[in-house]
N, C-alpha and C. Protein backbone atom coordinates (compact mmCIF):
# COMPACT_ATOMS: atom_id res chain seq x y z
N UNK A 1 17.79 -19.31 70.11
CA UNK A 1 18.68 -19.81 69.09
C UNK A 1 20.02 -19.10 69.21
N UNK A 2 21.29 -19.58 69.38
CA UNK A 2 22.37 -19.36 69.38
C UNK A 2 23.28 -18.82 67.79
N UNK A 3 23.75 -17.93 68.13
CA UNK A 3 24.13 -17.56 66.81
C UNK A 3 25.19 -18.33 65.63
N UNK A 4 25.93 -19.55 66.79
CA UNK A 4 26.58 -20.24 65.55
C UNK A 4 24.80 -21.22 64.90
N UNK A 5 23.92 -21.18 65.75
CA UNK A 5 22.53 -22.21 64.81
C UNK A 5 21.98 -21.18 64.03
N UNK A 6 22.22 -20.06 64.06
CA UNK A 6 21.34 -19.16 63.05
C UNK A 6 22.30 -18.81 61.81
N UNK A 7 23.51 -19.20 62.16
CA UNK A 7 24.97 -18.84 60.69
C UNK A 7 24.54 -20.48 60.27
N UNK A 8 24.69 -21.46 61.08
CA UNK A 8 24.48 -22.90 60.36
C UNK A 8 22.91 -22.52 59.90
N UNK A 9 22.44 -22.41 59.71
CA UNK A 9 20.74 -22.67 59.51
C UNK A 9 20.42 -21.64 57.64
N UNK A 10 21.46 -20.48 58.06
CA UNK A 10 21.37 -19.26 57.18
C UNK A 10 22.28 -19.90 55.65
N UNK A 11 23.63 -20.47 56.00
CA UNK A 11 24.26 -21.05 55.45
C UNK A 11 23.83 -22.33 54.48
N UNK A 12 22.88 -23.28 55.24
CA UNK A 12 22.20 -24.24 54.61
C UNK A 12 21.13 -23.69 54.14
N UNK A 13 20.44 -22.77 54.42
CA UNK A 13 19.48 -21.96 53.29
C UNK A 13 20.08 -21.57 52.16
N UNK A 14 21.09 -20.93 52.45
CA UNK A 14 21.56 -20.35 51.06
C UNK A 14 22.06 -21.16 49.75
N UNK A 15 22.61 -22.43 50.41
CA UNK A 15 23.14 -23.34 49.86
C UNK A 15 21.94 -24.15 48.78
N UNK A 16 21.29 -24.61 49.85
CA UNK A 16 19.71 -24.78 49.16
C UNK A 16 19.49 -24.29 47.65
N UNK A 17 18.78 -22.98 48.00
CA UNK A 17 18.93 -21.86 47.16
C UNK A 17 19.52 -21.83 45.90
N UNK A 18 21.08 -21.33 46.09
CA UNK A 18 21.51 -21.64 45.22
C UNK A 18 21.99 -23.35 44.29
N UNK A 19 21.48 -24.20 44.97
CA UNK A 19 21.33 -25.73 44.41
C UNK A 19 20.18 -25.63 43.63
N UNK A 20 18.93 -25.28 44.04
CA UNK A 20 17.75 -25.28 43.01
C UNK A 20 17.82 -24.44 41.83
N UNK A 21 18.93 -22.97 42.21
CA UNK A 21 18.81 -22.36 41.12
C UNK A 21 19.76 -22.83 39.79
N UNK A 22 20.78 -23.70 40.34
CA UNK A 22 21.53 -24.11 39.16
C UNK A 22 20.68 -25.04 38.81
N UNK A 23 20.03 -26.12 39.50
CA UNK A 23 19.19 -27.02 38.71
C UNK A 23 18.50 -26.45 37.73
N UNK A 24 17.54 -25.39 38.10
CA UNK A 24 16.64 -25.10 36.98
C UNK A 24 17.67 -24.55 35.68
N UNK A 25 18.07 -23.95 36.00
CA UNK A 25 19.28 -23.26 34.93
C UNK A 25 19.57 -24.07 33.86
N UNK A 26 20.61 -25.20 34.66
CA UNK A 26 20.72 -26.94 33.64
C UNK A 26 19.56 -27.14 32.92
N UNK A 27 18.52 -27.55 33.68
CA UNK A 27 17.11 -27.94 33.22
C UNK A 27 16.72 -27.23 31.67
N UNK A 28 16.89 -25.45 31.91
CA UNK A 28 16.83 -24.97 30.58
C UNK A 28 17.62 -25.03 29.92
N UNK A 29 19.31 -25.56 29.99
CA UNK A 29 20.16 -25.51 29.02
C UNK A 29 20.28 -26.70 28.13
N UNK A 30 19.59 -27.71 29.17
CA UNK A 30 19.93 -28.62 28.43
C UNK A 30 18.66 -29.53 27.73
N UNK A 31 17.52 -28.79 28.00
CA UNK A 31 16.27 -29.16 27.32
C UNK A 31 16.40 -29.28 26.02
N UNK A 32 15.88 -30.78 25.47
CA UNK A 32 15.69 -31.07 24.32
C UNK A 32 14.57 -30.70 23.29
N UNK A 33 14.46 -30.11 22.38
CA UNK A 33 13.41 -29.86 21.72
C UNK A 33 13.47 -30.66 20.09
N UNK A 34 12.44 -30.74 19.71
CA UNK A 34 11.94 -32.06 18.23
C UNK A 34 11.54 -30.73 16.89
N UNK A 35 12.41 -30.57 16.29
CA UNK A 35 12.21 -29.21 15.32
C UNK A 35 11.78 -29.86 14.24
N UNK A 36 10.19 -30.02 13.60
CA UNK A 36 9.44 -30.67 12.50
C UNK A 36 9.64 -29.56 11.38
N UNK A 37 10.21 -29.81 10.62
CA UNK A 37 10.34 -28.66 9.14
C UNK A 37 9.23 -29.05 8.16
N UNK A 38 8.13 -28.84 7.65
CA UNK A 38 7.05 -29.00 7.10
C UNK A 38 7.45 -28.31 5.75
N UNK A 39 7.06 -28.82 4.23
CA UNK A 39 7.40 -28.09 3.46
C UNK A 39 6.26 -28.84 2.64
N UNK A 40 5.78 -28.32 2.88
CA UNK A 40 3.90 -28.73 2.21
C UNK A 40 3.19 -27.59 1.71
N UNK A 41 2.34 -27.21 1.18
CA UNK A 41 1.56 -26.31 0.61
C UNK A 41 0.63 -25.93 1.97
N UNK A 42 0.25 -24.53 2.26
CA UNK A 42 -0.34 -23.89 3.65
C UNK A 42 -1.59 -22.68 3.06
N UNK A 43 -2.28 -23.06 3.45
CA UNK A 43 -3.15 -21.83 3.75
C UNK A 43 -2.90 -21.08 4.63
N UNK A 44 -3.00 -19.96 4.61
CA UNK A 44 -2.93 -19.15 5.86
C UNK A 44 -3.84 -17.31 5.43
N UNK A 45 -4.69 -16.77 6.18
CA UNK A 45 -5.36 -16.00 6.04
C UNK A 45 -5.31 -15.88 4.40
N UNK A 46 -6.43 -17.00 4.15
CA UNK A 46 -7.19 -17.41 3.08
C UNK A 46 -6.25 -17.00 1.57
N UNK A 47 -5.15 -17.47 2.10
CA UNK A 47 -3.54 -17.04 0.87
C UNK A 47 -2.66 -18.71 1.02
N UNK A 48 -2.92 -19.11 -0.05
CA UNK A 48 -2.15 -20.00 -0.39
C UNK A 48 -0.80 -19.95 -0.84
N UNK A 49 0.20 -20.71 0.02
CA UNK A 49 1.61 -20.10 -0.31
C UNK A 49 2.08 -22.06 -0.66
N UNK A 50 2.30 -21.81 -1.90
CA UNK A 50 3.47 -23.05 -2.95
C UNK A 50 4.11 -23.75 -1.64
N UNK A 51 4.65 -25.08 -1.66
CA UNK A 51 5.87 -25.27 -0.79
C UNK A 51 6.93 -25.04 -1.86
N UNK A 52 8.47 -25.12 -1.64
CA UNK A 52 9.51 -24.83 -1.55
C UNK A 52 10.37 -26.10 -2.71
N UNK A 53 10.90 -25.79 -3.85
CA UNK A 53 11.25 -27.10 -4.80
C UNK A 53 12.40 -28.25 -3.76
N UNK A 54 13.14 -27.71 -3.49
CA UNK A 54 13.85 -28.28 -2.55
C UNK A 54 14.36 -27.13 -1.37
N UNK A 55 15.48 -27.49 -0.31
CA UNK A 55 15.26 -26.89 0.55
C UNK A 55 16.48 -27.59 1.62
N UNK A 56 17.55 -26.94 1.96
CA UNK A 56 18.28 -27.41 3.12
C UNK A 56 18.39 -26.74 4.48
N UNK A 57 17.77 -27.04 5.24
CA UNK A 57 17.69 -26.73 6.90
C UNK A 57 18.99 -26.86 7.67
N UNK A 58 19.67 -25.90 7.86
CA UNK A 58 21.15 -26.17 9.17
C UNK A 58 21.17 -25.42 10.36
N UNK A 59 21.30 -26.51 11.54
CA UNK A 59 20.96 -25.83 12.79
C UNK A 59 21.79 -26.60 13.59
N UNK A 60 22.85 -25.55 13.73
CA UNK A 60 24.02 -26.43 15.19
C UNK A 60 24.63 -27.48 14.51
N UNK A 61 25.35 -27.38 12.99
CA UNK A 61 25.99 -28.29 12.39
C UNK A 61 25.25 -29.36 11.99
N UNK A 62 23.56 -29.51 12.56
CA UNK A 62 23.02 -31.06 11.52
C UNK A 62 22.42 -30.22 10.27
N UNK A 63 22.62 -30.98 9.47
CA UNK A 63 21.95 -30.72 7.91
C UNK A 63 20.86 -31.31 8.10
N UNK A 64 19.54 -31.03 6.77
CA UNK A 64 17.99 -31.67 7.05
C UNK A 64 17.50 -31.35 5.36
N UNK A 65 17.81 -32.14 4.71
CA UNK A 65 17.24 -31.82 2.82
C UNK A 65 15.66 -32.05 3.08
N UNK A 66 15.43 -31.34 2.52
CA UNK A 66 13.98 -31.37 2.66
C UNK A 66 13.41 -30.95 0.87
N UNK A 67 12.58 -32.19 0.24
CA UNK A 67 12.14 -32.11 -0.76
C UNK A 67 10.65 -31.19 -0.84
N UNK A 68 10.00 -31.29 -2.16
CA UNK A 68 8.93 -30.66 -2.12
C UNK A 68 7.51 -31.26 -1.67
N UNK A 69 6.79 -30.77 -0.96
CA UNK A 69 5.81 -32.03 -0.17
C UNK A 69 6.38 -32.75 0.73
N UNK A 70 7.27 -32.52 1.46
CA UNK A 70 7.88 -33.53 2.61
C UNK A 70 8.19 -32.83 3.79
N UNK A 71 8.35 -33.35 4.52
CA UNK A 71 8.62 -32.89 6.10
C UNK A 71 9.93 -34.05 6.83
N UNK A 72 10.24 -33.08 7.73
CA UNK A 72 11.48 -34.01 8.36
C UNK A 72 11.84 -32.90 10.19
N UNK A 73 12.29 -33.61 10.42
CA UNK A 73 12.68 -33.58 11.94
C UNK A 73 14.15 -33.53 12.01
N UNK A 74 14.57 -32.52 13.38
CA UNK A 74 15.97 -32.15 14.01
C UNK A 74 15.47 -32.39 15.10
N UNK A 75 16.54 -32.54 16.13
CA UNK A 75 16.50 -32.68 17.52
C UNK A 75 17.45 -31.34 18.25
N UNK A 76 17.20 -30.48 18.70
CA UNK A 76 18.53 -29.73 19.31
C UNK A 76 18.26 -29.67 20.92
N UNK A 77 19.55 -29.29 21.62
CA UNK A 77 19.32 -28.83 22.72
C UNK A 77 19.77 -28.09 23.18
N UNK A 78 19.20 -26.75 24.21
CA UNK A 78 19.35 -25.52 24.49
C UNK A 78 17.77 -25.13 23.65
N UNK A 79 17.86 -23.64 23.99
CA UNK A 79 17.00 -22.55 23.79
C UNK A 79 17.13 -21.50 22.84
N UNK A 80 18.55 -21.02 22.36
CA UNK A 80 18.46 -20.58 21.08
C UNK A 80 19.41 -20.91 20.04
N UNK A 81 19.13 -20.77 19.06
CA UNK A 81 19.58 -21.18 18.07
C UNK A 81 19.68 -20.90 16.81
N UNK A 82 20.69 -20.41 15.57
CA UNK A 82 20.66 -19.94 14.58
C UNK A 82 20.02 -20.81 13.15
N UNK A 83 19.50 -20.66 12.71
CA UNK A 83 18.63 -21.36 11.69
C UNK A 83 18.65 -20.88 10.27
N UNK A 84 19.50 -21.46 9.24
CA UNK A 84 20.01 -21.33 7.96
C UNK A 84 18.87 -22.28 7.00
N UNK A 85 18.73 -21.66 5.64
CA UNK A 85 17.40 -22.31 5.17
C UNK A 85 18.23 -21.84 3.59
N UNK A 86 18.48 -22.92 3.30
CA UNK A 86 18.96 -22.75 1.71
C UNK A 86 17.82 -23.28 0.78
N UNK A 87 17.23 -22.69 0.01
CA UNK A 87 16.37 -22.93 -0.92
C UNK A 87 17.08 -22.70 -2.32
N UNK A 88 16.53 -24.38 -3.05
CA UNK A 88 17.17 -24.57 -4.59
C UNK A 88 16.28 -24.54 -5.51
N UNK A 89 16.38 -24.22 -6.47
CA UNK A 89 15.77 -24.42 -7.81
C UNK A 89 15.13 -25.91 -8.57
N UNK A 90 14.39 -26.22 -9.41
CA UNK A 90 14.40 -26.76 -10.10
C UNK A 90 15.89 -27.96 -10.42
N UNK A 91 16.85 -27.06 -10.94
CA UNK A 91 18.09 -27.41 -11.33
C UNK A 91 18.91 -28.06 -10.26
N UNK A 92 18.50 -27.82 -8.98
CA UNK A 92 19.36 -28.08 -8.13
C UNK A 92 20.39 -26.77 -7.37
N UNK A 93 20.28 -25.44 -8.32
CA UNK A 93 20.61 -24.36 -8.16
C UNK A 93 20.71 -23.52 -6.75
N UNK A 94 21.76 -22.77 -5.89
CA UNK A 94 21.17 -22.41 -4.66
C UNK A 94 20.35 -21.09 -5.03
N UNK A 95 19.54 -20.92 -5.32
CA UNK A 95 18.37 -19.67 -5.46
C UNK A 95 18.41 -18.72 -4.06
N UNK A 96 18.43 -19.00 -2.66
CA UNK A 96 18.15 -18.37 -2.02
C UNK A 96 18.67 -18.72 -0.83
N UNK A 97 19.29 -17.95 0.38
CA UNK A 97 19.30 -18.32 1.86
C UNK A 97 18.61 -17.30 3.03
N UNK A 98 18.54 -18.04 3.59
CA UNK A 98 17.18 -16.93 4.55
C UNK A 98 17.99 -17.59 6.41
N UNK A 99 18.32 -16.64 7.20
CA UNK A 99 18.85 -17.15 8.15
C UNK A 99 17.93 -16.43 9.43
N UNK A 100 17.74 -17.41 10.24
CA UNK A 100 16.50 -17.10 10.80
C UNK A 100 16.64 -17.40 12.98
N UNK A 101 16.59 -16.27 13.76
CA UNK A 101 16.53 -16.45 14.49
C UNK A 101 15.92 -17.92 15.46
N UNK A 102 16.10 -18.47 15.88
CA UNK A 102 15.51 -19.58 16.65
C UNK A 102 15.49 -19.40 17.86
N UNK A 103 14.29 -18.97 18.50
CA UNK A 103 14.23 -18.92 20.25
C UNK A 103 12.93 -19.37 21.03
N UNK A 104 14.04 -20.57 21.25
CA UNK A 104 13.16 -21.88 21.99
C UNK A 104 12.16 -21.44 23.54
N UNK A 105 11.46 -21.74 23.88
CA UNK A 105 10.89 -22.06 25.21
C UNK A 105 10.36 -22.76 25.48
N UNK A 106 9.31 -23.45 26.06
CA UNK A 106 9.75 -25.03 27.07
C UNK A 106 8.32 -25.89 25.63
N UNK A 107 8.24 -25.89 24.58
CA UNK A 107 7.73 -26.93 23.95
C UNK A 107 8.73 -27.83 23.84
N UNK A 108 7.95 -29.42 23.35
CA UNK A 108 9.00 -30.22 23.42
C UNK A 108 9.17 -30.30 21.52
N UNK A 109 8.03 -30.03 21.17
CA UNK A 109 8.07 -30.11 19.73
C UNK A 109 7.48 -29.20 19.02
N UNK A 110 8.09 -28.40 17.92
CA UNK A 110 7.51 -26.96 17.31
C UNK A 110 7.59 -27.69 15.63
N UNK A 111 6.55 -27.43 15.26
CA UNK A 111 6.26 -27.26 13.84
C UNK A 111 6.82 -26.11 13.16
N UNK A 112 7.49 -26.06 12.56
CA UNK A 112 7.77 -24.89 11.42
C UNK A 112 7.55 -25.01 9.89
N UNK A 113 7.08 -24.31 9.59
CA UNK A 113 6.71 -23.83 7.68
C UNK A 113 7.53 -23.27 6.89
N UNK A 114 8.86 -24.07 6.64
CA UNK A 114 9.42 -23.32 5.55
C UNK A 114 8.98 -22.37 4.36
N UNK A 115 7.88 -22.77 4.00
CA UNK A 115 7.89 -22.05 2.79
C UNK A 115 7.29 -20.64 3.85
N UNK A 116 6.92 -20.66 4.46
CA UNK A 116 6.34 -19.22 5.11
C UNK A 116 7.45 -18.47 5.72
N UNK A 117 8.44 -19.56 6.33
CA UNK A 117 9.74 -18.86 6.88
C UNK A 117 10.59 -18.21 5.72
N UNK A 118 10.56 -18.81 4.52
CA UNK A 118 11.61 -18.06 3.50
C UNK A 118 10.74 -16.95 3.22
N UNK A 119 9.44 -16.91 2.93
CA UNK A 119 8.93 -15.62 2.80
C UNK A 119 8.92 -14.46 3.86
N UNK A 120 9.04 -14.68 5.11
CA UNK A 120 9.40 -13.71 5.96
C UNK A 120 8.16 -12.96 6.28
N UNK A 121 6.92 -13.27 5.80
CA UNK A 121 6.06 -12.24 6.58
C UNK A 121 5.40 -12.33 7.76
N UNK A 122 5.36 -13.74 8.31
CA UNK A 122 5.00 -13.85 9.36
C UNK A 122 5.21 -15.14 9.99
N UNK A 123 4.95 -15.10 11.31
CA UNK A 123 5.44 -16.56 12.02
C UNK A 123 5.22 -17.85 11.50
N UNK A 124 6.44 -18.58 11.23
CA UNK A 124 6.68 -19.75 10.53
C UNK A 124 6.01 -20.60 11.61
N UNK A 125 5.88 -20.53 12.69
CA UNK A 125 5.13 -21.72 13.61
C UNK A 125 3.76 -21.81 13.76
N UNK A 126 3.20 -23.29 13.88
CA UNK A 126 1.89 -23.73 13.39
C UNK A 126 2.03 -24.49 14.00
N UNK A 127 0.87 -25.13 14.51
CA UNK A 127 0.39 -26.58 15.86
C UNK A 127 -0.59 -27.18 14.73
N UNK A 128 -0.05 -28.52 15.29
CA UNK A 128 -1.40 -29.21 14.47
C UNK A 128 -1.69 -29.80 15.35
């Protein structure tokens, strides 16, 4: 093998290479994920936790009202993401905000438990 076929050969390897690695890269940036906000009443280690009187979800500028007993869906894309959770009163009142790390990996759809996420003691995610 002649050394300009081993610079051409080395060259189109590398090229390669770095083509698959931006693909995958894209692939994770621009993965879509289905964010289900559940605000239902939960058992969890035999502790029943209330859902939430009302409840507004903001993630990447979409809003998501979420009543008591109801569930609703976001779409985002990328892998992380900041997650704001305004909880109201009775009155309509803002009672509370709870802002909550979001860090995605390759599900296409994650369940989350508000009322467990405003309480903070442990992982808001659940599979059904």
């Amino acid at each position: 093998m002649s050394i300009q076929s081993r610079r051409r050969l080395l060259i189109r390897t590398s090229v390669l290479v770095l083509v698959l690695a931006a693909a995958v890269g894209l692939a994770f940036i621009g993965k879509r994920h289905m964010l289900v906000f559940d605000n239902q009443k939960i058992t969890r280690n035999e502790r029943v936790i209330p859902p939430l009187k009302a409840a507004r979800v903001t993630i990447d500028g979409h809003v998501l009202e979420v009543e008591e007993d109801d569930r609703g869906a976001l779409e985002v894309i990328g892998m992380n993401h900041d997650l704001l959770v305004e909880v109201f009163n009775e009155e309509g009142q803002l009672e509370r905000q709870v802002t909550f790390p979001l860090r995605l990996k390759l599900e296409k759809m994650l369940f989350i438990s508000l009322p467990i996420l405003v309480e903070g003691k442990e992982s808001p995610y659940f599979q059904r």
